[in-house]
Structure formats: C-alpha cells, structure tokens
Protein backbone atom coordinates (compact mmCIF):
# COMPACT_ATOMS: atom_id res chain seq x y z
CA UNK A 1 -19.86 11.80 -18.55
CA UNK A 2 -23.10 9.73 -17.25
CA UNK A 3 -24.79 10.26 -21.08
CA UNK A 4 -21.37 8.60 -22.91
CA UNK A 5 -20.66 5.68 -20.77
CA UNK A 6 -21.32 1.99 -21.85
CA UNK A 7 -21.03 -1.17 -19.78
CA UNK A 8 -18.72 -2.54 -22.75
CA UNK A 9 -16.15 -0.35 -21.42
CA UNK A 10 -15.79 -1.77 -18.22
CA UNK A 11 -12.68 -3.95 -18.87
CA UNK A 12 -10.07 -0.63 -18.16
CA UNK A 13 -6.86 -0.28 -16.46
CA UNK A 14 -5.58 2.73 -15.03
CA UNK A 15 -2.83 3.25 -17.76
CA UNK A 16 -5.73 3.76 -20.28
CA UNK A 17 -7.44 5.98 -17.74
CA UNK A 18 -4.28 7.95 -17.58
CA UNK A 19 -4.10 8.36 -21.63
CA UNK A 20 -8.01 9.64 -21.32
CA UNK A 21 -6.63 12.39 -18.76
CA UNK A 22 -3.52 13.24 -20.65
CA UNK A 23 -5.53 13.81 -23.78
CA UNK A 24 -8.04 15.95 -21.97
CA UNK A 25 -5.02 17.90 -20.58
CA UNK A 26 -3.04 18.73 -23.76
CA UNK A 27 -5.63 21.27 -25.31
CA UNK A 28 -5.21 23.23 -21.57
CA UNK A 29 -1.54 23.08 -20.95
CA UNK A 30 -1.28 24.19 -24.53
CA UNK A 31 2.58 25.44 -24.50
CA UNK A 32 1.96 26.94 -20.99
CA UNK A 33 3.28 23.57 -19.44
CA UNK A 34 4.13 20.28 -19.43
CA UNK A 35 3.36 16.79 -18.85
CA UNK A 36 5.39 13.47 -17.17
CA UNK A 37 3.54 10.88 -17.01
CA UNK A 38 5.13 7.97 -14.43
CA UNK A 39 8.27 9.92 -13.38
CA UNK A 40 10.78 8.74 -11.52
CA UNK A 41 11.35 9.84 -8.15
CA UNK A 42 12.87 8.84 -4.86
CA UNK A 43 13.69 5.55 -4.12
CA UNK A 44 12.70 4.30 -8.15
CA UNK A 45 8.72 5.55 -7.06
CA UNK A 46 6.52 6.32 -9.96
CA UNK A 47 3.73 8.75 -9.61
CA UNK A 48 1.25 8.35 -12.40
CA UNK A 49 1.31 12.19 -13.80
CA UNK A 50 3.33 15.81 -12.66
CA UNK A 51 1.97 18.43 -14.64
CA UNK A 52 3.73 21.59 -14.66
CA UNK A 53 2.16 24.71 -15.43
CA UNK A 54 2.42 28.58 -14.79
CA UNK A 55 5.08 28.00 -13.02
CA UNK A 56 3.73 25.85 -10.60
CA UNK A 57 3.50 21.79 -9.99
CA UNK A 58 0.72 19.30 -9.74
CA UNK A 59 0.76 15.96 -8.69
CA UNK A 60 -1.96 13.82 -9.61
CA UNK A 61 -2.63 10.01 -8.96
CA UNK A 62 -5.21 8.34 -11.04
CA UNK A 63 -6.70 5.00 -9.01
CA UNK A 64 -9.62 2.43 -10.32
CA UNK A 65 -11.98 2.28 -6.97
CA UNK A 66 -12.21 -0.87 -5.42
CA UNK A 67 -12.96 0.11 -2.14
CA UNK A 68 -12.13 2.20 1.38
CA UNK A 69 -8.79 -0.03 1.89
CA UNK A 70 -7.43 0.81 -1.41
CA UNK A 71 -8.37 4.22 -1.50
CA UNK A 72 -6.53 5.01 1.59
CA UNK A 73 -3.93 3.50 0.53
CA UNK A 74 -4.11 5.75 -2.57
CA UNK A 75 -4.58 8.75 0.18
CA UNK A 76 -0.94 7.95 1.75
CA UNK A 77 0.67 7.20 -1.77
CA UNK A 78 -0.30 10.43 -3.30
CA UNK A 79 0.66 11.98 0.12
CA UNK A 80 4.47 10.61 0.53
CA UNK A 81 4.59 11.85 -3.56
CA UNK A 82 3.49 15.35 -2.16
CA UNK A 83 6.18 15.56 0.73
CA UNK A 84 8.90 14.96 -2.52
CA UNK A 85 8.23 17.72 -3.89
CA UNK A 86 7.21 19.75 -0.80
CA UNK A 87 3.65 19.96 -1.79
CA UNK A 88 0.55 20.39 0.02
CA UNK A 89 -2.03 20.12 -2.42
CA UNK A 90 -2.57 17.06 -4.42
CA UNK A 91 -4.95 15.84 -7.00
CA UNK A 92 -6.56 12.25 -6.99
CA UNK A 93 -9.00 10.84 -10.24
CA UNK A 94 -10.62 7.91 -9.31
CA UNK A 95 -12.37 5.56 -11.71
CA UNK A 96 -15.19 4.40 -10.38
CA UNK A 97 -16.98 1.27 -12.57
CA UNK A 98 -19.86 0.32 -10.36
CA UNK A 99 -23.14 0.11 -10.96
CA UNK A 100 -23.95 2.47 -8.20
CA UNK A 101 -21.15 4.91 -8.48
CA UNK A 102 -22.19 8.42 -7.63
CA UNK A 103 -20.03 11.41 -10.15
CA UNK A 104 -18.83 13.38 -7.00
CA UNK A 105 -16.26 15.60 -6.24
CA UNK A 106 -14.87 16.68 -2.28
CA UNK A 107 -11.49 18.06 -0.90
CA UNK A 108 -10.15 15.51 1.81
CA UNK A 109 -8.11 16.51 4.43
CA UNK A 110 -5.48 13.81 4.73
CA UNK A 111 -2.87 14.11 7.44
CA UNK A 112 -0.99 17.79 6.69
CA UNK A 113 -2.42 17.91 3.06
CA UNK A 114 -5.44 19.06 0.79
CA UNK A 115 -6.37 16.19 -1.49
CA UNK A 116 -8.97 17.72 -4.21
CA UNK A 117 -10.37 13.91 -5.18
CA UNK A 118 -13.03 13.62 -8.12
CA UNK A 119 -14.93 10.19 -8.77
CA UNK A 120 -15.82 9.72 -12.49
C-alpha cells in the first residue's frame, strides 16, 4: 500500500473508498457470496457494506480518520449496526490521509463486541 500511494490522491471520500473495497472483494466472494453496499436497515440506517459469505454475515463500516471523536463515534455506529443483526464481530476500514499515518491493524474491544479495525 505505502509503495502506490501519491499525495494527488488525497482529495477522497468514503464512497470512493468503499468502491476500492468492493472491487478488492469481488475476486474473493467469487459466487460464494454476496455484496450490499448501503443497505437499509432499521429506522432508514445505512451501513456502508454487509457481505455475506459461507453462510455467514459481515458488517463492515468504512470511515476517513479525522480523529479520536469521530472514530468513536464510528465505534458506536458500527456497534448499534451489529446488535441488528445480532452480531458480535464487526469490521471497521479506516482511511487514514495524514502525513504521519501509521498502516496498523488491532482488534478493539468496544462495549459487548470485537471490532477487527485496520488503518490504511
């Protein structure tokens, strides 16, 4: 990831972030699943993509950083999306343009649920 990116591409939004991911996820699901991105779901909420595959469903929440405030709020979001569906286990991509930014991965603990949350 570090060796392809450019400072030109800083001007993103998180529905082109979300095209990136779905394209990236089509050669994997591969007939085995399926993709919705911005469903529908209580009270007219939209979570950015459910991916369902073997059987099984994954929520995940794609976020642009832009800092601790937002990303918690990003925490509970993905977290009332998980009680919906009776989840534990969600899945958070955060872009991350700063100059700084550090690729990292970690598994936060976030009231009852497992958040696997990946900074690229």
């Amino acid at each position: 990831m570090k060796e392809n990116y450019s400072y030109k591409d800083k001007k993103f939004v998180e529905r082109e972030g979300r095209l990136l991911f779905l394209s990236f996820l089509r050669s994997i699901i591969n007939g085995k699943g399926y993709d919705f991105k911005e469903p529908a779901v209580a009270d007219e909420r939209r979570m950015d993509i459910v991916i369902t595959y073997n059987q099984k469903r994954y929520v995940t929440e794609l976020k642009i950083w832009r800092g601790n405030e937002y990303h918690k709020k990003g925490l509970q979001q993905l977290s009332d999306y998980l009680d919906i569906y009776s989840l534990k286990k969600g899945y958070l991509l955060i872009y991350d343009f700063n100059e700084n930014k550090h690729y990292k991965e970690e598994n936060i603990k976030f009231k009852d649920k497992e958040i696997y949350t990946i900074w690229v």
